[in-house]
C-alpha atoms as a PDB file:
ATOM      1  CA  UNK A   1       4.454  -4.019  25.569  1.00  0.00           C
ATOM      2  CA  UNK A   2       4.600  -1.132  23.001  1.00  0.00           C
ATOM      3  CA  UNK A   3       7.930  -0.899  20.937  1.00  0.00           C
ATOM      4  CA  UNK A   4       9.015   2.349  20.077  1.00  0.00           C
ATOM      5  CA  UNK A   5      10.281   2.977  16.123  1.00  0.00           C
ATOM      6  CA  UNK A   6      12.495   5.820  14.995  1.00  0.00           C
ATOM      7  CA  UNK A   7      12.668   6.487  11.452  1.00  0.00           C
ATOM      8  CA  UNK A   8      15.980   8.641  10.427  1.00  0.00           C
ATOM      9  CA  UNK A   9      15.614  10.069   6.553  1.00  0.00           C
ATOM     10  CA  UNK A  10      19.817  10.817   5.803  1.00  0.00           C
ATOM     11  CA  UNK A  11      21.497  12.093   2.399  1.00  0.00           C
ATOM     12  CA  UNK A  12      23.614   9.302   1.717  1.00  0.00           C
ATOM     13  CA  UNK A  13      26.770  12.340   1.110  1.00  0.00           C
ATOM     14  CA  UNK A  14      25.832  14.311   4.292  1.00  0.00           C
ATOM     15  CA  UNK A  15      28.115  14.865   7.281  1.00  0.00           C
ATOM     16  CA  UNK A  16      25.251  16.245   8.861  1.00  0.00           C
ATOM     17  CA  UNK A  17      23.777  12.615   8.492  1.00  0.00           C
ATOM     18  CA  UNK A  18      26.285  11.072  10.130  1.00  0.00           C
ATOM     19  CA  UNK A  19      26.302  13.293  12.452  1.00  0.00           C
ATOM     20  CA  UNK A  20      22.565  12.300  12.836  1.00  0.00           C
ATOM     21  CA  UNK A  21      22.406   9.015  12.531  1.00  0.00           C
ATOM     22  CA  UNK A  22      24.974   8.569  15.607  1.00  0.00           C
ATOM     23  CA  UNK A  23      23.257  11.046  18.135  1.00  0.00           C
ATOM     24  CA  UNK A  24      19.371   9.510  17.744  1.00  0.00           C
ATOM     25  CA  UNK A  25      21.441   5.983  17.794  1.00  0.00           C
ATOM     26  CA  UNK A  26      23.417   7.501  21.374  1.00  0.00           C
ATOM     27  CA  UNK A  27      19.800   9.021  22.636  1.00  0.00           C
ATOM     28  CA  UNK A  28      17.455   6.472  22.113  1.00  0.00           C
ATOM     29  CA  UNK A  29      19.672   3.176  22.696  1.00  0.00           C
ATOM     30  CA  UNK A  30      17.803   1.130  20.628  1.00  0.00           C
ATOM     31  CA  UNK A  31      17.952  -2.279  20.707  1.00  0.00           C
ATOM     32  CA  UNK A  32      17.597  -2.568  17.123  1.00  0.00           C
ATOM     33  CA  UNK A  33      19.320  -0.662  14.210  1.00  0.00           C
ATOM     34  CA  UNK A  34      17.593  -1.224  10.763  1.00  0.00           C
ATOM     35  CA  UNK A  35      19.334   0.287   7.775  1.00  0.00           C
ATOM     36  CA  UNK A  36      18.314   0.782   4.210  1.00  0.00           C
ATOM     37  CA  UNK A  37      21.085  -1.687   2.944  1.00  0.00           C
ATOM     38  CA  UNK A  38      20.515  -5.783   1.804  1.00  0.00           C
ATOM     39  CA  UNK A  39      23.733  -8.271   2.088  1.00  0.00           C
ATOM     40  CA  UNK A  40      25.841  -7.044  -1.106  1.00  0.00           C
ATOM     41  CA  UNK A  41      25.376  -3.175  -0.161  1.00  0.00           C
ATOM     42  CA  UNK A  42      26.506  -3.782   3.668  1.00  0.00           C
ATOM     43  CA  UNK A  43      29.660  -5.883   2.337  1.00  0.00           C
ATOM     44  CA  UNK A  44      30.413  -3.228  -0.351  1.00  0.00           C
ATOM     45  CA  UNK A  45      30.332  -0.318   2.130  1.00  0.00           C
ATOM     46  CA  UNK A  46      32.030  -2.581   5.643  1.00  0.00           C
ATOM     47  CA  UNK A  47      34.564  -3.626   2.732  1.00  0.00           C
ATOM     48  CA  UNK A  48      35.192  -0.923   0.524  1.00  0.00           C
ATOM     49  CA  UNK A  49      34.129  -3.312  -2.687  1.00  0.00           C
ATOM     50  CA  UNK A  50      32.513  -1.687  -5.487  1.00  0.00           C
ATOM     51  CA  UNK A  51      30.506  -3.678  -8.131  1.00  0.00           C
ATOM     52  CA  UNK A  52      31.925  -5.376 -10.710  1.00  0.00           C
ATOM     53  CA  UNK A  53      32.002  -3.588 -14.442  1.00  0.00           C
ATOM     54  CA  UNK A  54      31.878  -6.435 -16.478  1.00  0.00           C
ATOM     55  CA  UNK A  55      30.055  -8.773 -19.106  1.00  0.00           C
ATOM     56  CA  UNK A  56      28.841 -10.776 -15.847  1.00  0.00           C
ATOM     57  CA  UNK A  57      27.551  -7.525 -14.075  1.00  0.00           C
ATOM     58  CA  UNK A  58      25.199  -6.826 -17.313  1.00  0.00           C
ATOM     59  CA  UNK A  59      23.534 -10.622 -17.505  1.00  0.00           C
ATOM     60  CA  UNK A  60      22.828 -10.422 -14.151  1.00  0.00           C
ATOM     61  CA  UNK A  61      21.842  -6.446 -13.646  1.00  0.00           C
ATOM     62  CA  UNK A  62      20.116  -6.004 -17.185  1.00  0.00           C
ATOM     63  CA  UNK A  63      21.208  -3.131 -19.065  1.00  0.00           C
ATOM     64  CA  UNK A  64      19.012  -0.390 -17.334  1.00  0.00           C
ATOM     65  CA  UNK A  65      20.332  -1.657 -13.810  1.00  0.00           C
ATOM     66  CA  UNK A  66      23.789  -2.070 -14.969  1.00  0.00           C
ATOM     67  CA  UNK A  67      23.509   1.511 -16.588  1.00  0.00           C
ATOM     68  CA  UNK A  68      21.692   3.001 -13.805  1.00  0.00           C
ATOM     69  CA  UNK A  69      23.984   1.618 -11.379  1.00  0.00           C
ATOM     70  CA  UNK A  70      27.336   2.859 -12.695  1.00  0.00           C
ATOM     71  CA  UNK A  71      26.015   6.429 -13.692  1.00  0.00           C
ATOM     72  CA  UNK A  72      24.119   6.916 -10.310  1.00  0.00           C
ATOM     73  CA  UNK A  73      27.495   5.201  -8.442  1.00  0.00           C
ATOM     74  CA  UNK A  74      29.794   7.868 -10.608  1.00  0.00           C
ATOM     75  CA  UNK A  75      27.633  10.612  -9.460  1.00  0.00           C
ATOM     76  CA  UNK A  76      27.566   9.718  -6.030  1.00  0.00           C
ATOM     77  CA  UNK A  77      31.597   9.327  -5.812  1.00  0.00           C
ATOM     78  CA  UNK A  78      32.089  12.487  -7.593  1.00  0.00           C
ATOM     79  CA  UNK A  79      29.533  14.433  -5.173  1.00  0.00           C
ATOM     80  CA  UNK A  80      31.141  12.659  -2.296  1.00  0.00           C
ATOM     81  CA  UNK A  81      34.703  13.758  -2.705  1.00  0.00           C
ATOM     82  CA  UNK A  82      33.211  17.373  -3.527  1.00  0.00           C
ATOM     83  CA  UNK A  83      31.324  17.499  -0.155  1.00  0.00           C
ATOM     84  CA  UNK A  84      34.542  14.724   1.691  1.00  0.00           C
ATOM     85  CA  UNK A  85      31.879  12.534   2.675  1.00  0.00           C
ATOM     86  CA  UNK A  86      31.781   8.585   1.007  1.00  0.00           C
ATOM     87  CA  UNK A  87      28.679   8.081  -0.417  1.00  0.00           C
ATOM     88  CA  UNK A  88      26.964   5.874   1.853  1.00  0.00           C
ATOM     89  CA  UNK A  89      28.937   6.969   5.309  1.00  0.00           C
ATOM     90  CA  UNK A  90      25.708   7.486   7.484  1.00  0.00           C
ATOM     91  CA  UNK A  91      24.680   3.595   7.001  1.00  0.00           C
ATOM     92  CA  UNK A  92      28.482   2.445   7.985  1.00  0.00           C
ATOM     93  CA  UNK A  93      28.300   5.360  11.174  1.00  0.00           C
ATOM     94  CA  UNK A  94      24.623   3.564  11.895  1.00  0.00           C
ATOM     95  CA  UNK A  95      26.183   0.230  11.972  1.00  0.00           C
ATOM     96  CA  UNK A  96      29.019   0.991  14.129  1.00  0.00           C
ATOM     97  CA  UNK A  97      27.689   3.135  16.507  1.00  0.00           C
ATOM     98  CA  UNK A  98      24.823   0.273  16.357  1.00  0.00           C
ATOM     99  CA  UNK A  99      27.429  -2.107  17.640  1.00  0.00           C
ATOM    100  CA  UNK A 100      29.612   0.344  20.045  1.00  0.00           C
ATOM    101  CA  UNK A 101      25.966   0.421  22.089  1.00  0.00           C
ATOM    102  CA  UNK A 102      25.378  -3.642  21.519  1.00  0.00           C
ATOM    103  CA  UNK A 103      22.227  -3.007  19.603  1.00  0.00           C
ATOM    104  CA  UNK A 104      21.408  -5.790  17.058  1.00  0.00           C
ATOM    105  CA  UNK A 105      22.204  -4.579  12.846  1.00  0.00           C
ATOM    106  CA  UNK A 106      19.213  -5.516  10.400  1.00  0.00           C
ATOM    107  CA  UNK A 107      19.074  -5.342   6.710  1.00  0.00           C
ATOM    108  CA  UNK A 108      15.992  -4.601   5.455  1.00  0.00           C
ATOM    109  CA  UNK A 109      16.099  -3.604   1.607  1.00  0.00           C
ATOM    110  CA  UNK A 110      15.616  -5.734  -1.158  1.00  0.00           C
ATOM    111  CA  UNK A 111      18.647  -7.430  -2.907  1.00  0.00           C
ATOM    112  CA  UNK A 112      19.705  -4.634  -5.139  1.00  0.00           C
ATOM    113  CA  UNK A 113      20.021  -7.624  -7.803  1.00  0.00           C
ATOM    114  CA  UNK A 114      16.465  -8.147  -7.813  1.00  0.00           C
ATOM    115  CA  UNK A 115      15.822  -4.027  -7.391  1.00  0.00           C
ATOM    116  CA  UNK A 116      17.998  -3.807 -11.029  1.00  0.00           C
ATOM    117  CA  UNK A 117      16.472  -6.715 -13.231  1.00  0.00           C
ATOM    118  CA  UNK A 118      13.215  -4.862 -12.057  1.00  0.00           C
ATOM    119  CA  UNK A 119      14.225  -1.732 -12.976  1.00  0.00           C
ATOM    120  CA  UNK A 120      15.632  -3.369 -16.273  1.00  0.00           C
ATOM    121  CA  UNK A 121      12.715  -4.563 -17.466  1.00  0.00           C
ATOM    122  CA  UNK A 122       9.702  -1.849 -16.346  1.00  0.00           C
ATOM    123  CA  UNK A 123      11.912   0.812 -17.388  1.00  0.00           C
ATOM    124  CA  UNK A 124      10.086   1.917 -20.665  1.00  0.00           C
ATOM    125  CA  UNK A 125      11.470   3.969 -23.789  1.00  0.00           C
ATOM    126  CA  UNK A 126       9.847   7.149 -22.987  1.00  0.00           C
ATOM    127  CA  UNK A 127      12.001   7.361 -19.612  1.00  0.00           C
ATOM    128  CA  UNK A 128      14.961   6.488 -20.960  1.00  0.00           C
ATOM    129  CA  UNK A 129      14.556   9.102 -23.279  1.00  0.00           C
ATOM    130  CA  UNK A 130      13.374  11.305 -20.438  1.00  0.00           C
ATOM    131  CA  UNK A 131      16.434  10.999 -19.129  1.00  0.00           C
ATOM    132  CA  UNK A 132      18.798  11.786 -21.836  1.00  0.00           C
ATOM    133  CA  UNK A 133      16.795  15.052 -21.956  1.00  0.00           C
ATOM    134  CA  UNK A 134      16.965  15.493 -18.263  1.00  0.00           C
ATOM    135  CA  UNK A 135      20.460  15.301 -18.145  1.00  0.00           C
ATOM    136  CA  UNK A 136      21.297  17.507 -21.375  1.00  0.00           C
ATOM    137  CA  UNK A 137      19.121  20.276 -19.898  1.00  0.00           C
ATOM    138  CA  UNK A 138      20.790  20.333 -16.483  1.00  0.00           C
ATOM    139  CA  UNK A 139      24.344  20.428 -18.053  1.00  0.00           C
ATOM    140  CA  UNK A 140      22.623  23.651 -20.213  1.00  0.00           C
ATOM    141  CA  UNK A 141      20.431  25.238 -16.825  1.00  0.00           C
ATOM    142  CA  UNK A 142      17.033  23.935 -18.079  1.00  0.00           C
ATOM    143  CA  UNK A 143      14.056  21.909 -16.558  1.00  0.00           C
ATOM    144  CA  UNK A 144      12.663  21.793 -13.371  1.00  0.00           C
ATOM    145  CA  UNK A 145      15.040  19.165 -11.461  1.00  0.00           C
ATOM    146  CA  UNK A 146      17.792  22.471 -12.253  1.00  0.00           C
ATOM    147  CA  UNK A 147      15.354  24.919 -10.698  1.00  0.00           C
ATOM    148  CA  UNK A 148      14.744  22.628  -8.173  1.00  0.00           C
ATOM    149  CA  UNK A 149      19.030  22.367  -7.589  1.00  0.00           C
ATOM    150  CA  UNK A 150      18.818  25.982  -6.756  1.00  0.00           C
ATOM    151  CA  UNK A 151      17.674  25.423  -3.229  1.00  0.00           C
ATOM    152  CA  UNK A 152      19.542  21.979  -2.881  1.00  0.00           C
ATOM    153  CA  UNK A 153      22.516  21.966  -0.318  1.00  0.00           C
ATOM    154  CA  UNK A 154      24.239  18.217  -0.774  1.00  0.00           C
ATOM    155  CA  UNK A 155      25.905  18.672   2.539  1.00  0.00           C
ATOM    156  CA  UNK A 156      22.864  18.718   4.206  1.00  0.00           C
ATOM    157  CA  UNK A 157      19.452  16.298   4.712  1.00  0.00           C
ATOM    158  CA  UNK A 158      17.104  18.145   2.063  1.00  0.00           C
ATOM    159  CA  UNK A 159      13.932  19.832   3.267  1.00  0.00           C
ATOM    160  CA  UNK A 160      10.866  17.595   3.948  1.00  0.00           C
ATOM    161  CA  UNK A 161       9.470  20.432   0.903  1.00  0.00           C
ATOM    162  CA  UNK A 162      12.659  19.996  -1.499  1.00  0.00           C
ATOM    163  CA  UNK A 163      11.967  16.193  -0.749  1.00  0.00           C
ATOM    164  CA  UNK A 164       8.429  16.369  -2.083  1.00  0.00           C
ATOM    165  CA  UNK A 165       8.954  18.081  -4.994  1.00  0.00           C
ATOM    166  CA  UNK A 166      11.781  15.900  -6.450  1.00  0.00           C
ATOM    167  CA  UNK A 167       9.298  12.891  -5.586  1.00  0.00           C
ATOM    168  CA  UNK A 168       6.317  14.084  -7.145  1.00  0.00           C
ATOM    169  CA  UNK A 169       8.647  14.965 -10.580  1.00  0.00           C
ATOM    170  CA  UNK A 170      10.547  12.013 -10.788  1.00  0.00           C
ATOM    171  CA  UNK A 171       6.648  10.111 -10.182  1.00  0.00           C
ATOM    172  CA  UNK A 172       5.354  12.159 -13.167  1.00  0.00           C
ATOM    173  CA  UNK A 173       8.346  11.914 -15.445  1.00  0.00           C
ATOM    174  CA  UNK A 174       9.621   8.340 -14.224  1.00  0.00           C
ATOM    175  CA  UNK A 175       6.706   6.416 -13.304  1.00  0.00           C
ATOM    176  CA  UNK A 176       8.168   2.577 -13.466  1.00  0.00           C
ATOM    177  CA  UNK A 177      11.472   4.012 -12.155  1.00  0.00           C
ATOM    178  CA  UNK A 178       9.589   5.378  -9.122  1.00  0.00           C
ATOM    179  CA  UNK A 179       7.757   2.123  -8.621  1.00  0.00           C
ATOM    180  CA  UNK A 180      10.299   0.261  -8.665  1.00  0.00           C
ATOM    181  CA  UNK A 181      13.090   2.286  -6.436  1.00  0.00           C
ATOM    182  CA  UNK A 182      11.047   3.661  -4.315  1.00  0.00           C
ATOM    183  CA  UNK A 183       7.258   2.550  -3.919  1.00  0.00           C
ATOM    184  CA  UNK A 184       8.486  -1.396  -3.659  1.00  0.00           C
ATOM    185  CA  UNK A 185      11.411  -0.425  -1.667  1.00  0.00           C
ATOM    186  CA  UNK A 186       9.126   1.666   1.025  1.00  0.00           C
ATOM    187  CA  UNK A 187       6.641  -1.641   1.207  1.00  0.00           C
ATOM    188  CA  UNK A 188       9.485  -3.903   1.736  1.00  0.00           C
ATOM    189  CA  UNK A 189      11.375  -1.939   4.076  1.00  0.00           C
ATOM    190  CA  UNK A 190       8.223  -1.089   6.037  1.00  0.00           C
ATOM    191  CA  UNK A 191       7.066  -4.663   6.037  1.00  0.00           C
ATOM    192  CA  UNK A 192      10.502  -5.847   7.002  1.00  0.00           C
ATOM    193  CA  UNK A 193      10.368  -3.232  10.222  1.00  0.00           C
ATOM    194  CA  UNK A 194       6.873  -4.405  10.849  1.00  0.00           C
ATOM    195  CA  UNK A 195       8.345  -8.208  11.106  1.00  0.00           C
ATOM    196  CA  UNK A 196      11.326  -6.930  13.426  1.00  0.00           C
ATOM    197  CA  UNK A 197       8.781  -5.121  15.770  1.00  0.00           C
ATOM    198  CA  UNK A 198       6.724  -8.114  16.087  1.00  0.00           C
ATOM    199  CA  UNK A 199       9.490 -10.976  16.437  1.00  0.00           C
ATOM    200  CA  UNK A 200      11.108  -8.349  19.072  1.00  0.00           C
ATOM    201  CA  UNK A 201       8.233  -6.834  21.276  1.00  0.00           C
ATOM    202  CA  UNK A 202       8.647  -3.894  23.416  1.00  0.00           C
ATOM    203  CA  UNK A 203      12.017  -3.274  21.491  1.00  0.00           C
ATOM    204  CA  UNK A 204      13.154   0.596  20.288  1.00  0.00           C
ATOM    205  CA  UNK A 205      14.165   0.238  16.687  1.00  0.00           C
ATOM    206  CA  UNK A 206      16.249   2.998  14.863  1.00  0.00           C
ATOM    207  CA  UNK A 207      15.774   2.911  11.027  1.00  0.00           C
ATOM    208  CA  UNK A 208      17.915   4.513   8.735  1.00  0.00           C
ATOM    209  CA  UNK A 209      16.775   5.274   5.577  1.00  0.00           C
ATOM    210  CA  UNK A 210      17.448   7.906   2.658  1.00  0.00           C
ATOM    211  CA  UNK A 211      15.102  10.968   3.419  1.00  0.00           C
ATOM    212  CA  UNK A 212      13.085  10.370   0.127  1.00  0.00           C
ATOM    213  CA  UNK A 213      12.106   7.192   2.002  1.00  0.00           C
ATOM    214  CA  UNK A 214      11.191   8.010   5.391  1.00  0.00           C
ATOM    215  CA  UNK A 215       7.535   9.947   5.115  1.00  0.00           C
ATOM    216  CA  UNK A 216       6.155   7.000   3.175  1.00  0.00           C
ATOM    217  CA  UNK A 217       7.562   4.673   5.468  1.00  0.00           C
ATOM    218  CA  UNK A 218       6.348   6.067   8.310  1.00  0.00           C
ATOM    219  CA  UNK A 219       2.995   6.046   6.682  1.00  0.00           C
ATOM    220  CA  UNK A 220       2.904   2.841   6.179  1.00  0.00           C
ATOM    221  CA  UNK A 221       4.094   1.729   9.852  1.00  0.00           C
ATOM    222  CA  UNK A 222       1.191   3.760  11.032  1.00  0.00           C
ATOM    223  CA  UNK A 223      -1.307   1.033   9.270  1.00  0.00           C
ATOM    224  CA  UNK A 224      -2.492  -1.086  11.495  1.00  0.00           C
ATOM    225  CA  UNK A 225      -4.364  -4.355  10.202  1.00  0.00           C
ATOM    226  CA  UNK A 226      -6.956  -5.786  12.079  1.00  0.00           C
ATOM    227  CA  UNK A 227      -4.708  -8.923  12.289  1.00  0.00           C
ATOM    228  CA  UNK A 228      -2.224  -6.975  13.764  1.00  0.00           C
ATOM    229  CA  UNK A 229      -1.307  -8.560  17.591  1.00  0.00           C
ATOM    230  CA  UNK A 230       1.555  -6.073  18.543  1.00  0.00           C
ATOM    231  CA  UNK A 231       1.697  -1.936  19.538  1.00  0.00           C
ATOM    232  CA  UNK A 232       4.163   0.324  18.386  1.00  0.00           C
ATOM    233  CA  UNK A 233       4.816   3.947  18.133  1.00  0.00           C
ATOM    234  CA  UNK A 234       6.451   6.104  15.269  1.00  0.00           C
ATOM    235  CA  UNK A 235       8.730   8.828  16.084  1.00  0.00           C
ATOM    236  CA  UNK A 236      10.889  11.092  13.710  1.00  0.00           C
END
């Protein structure tokens, strides 16, 4: 039996995500619904819990992840309450409209623990800098991330063009930043679909993933191995 897999790229501030997220979930009844969250993420967002800022937070984050983590959660929050949308809405709509249609809720990120110590420690000098300079010229309307801004709508999913072009900057300017939050991520997430399709043949999965995910992670669904015993299709 062939299993049918629907990747969903979302903007983790977007109404029009949520929007989304709950139509391809009401058209295609899957029996699965993956989403780009691991255990902590799913109880922060179900809950309402944000991570801790303290001493403990640091020893186990590292300073880059515990850094990373509160400046890219303050930007986030503040971007959410300008657009009225809670960062991270589309993954919560996913996992209740997942449930409303008794289709089965999987996690398949990596513990964002283990994402931030590796982030702590292959983030190098250079970036760090990078991203002091970054930041200073987009407050001033410099650099190419503000040219790029120009044609960004945060209500919306960004352009499959937009998309590629923030990707192939933040590759060239943050190379250990992009391995580790998004090329990992995409291998893990795709590997962790991979295991869902093949422990639940002739299934429909729905994945739900942040748009700078989803090409790549199509991509890799679409390699087959030779050892590979099940079928499956990839729809977006």
């Amino acid at each position: 039996m062939t299993s049918k897999v629907v990747v969903v790229g979302t903007s983790h501030i977007s109404r029009q995500s949520i929007t989304t997220v709950k139509k391809t979930i009401a058209d295609y009844e899957p029996d699965i619904v993956a989403v780009e969250l691991d255990h902590r993420r799913f109880h922060a967002i179900m809950d309402g819990k944000r991570q801790s800022n303290n001493l403990g937070a640091v020893r186990q984050l590292g300073l880059n992840g515990f850094l990373f983590m509160i400046l890219g959660g303050f930007i986030q929050r503040k971007l959410g309450k300008y657009v009225g949308v809670a960062p991270g809405s589309e993954m919560k709509a996913g996992i209740v409209a997942a449930r409303k249609h008794g289709a089965k809720v999987a996690l398949i990120d990596r513990d964002i623990v283990k994402t931030m110590q590796r982030f702590s420690k292959k983030l190098t000098w250079k970036e760090r800098w990078r991203f002091l300079l970054d930041i200073f010229q987009g407050l001033v309307g410099r650099g190419e991330m503000r040219e790029l801004a120009k044609d960004f709508d945060i209500t919306k999913v960004p352009s499959e063009k937009i998309i590629v072009k923030m990707m192939e900057i933040m590759k060239k300017r943050y190379p250990n930043a992009h391995l580790v939050l998004v090329d990992e991520r995409n291998r893990i997430m795709a590997a962790n679909i991979k295991r869902l399709i093949e422990q639940n043949e002739g299934s429909t999965i729905v994945a739900v993933v942040g748009a700078g995910h989803q090409a790549e992670i199509e991509r890799l669904l679409k390699e087959k191995k030779e050892t590979t015993t099940y079928n499956y299709s990839v729809s977006s």
